[in-house]
N, C-alpha and C. Protein backbone atom coordinates (compact mmCIF):
# COMPACT_ATOMS: atom_id res chain seq x y z
N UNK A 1 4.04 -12.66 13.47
CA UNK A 1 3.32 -12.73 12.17
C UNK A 1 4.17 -12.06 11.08
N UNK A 2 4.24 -12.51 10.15
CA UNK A 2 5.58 -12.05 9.17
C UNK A 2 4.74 -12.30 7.82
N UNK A 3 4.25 -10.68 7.28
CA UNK A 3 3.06 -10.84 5.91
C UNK A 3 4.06 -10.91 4.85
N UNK A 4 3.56 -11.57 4.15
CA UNK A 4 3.96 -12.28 2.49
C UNK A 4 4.13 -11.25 1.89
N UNK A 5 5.39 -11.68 0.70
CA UNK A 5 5.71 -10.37 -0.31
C UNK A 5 4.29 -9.89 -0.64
N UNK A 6 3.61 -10.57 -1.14
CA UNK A 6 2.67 -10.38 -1.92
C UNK A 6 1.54 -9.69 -1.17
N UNK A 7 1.42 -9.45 -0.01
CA UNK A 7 0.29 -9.18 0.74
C UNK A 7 0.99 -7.47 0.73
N UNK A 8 2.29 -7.56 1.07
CA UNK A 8 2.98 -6.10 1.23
C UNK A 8 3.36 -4.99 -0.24
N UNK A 9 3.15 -5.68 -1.21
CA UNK A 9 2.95 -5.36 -2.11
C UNK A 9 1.80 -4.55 -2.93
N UNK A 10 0.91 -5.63 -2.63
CA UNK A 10 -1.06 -5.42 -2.57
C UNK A 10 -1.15 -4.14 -2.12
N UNK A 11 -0.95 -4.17 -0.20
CA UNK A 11 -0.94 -2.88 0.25
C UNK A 11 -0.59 -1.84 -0.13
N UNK A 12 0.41 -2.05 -0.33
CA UNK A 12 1.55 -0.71 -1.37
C UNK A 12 0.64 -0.16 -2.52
N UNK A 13 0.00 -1.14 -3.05
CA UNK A 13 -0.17 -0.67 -3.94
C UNK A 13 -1.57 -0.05 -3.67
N UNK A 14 -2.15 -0.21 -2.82
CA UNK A 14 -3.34 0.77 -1.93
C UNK A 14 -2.99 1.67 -1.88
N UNK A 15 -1.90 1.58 -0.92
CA UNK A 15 -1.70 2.77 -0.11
C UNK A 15 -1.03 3.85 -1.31
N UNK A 16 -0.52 3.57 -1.91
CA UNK A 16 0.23 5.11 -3.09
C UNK A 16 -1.11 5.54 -3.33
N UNK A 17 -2.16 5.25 -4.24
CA UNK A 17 -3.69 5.97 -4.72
C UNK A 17 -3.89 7.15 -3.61
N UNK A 18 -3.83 6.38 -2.29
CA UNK A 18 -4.30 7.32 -0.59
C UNK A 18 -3.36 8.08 -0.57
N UNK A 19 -2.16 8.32 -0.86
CA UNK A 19 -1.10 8.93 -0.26
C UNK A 19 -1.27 9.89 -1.32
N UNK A 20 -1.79 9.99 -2.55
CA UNK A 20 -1.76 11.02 -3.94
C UNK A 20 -3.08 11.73 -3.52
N UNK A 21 -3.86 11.04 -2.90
CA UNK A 21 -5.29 11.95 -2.54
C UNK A 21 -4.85 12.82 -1.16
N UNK A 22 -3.93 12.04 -0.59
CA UNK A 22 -3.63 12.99 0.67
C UNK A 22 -3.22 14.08 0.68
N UNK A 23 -2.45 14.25 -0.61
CA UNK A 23 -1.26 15.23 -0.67
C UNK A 23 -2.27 16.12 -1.59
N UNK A 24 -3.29 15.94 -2.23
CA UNK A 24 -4.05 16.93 -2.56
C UNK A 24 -4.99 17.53 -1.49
């Protein structure tokens, strides 16, 4: 299974918000 720029991107762009709450 090989996810689309765009799907890995999306995520990314989830995942930074989570990763700034984490680190608080």
């Amino acid at each position: 299974m090989r996810p689309s720029v765009g799907t890995i991107t999306s995520i990314q762009r989830l995942t930074q918000p989570l990763n700034v709450v984490l680190v608080y």
